[in-house]
Protein backbone atom coordinates (compact mmCIF):
# COMPACT_ATOMS: atom_id res chain seq x y z
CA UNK A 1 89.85 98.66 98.11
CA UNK A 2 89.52 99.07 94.38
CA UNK A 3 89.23 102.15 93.00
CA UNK A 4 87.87 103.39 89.04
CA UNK A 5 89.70 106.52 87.43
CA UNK A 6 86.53 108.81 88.92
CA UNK A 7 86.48 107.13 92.46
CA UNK A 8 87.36 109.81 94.75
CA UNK A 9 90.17 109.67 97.67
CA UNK A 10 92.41 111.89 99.89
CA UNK A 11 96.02 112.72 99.59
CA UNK A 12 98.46 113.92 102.08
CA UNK A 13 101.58 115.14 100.80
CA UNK A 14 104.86 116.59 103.03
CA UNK A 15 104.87 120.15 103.73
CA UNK A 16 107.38 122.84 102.91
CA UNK A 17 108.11 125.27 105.43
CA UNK A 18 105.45 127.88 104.15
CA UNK A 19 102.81 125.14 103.38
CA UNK A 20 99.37 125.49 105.59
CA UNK A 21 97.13 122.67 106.00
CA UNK A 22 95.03 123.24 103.00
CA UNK A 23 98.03 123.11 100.59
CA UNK A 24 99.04 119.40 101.75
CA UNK A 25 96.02 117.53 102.05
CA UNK A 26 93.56 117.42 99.00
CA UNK A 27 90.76 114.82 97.63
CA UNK A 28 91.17 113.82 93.96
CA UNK A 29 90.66 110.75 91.61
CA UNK A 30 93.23 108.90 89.90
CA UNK A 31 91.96 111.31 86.97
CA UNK A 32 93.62 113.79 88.89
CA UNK A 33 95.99 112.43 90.97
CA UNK A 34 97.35 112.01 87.19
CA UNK A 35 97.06 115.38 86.53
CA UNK A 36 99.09 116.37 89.69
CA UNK A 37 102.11 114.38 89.28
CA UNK A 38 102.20 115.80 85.55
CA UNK A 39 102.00 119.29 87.39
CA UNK A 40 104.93 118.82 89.55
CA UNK A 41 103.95 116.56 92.17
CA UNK A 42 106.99 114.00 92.68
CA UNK A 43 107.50 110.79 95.10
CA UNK A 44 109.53 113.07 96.95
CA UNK A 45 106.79 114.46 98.41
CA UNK A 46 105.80 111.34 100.07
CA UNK A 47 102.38 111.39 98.92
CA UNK A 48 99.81 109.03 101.04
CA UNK A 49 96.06 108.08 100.10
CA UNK A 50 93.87 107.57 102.20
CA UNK A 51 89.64 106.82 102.06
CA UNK A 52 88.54 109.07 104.77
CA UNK A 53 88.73 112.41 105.03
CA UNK A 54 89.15 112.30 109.12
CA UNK A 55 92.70 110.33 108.69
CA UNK A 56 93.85 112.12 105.54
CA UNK A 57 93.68 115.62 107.94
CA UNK A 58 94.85 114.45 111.05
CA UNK A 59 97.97 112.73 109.10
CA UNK A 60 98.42 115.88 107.75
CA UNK A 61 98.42 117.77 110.96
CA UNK A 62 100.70 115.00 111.96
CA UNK A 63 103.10 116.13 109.23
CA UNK A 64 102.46 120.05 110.00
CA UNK A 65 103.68 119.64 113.27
């Protein structure tokens, strides 16, 4: 799939300890996505994109668990 810098997607990122599901899953663009790793997101968080917003939750739940 190609997406443009306003295309929107999902990202799952790991949790910390304290983290509920709303803090680790999130739709964004690459716009923002931009704006997230300049705000402290790393590749240490293991962030995953995903297309729908079903599998971008239930990954997430995955990871909450």
């Amino acid at each position: 799939m190609r997406f443009g810098p306003d295309d929107k997607f999902w990202v799952v990122t790991d949790p910390t300890p304290e983290s509920v599901l709303e803090d680790i899953v999130f739709q964004t663009s690459l716009r923002g996505l931009e704006r997230q790793f300049r705000g402290g997101l790393t590749m240490a968080s293991n962030p995953t994109l995903f297309t729908e917003e079903t599998e971008a939750k239930l990954e997430a739940q995955r990871r909450l668990s």
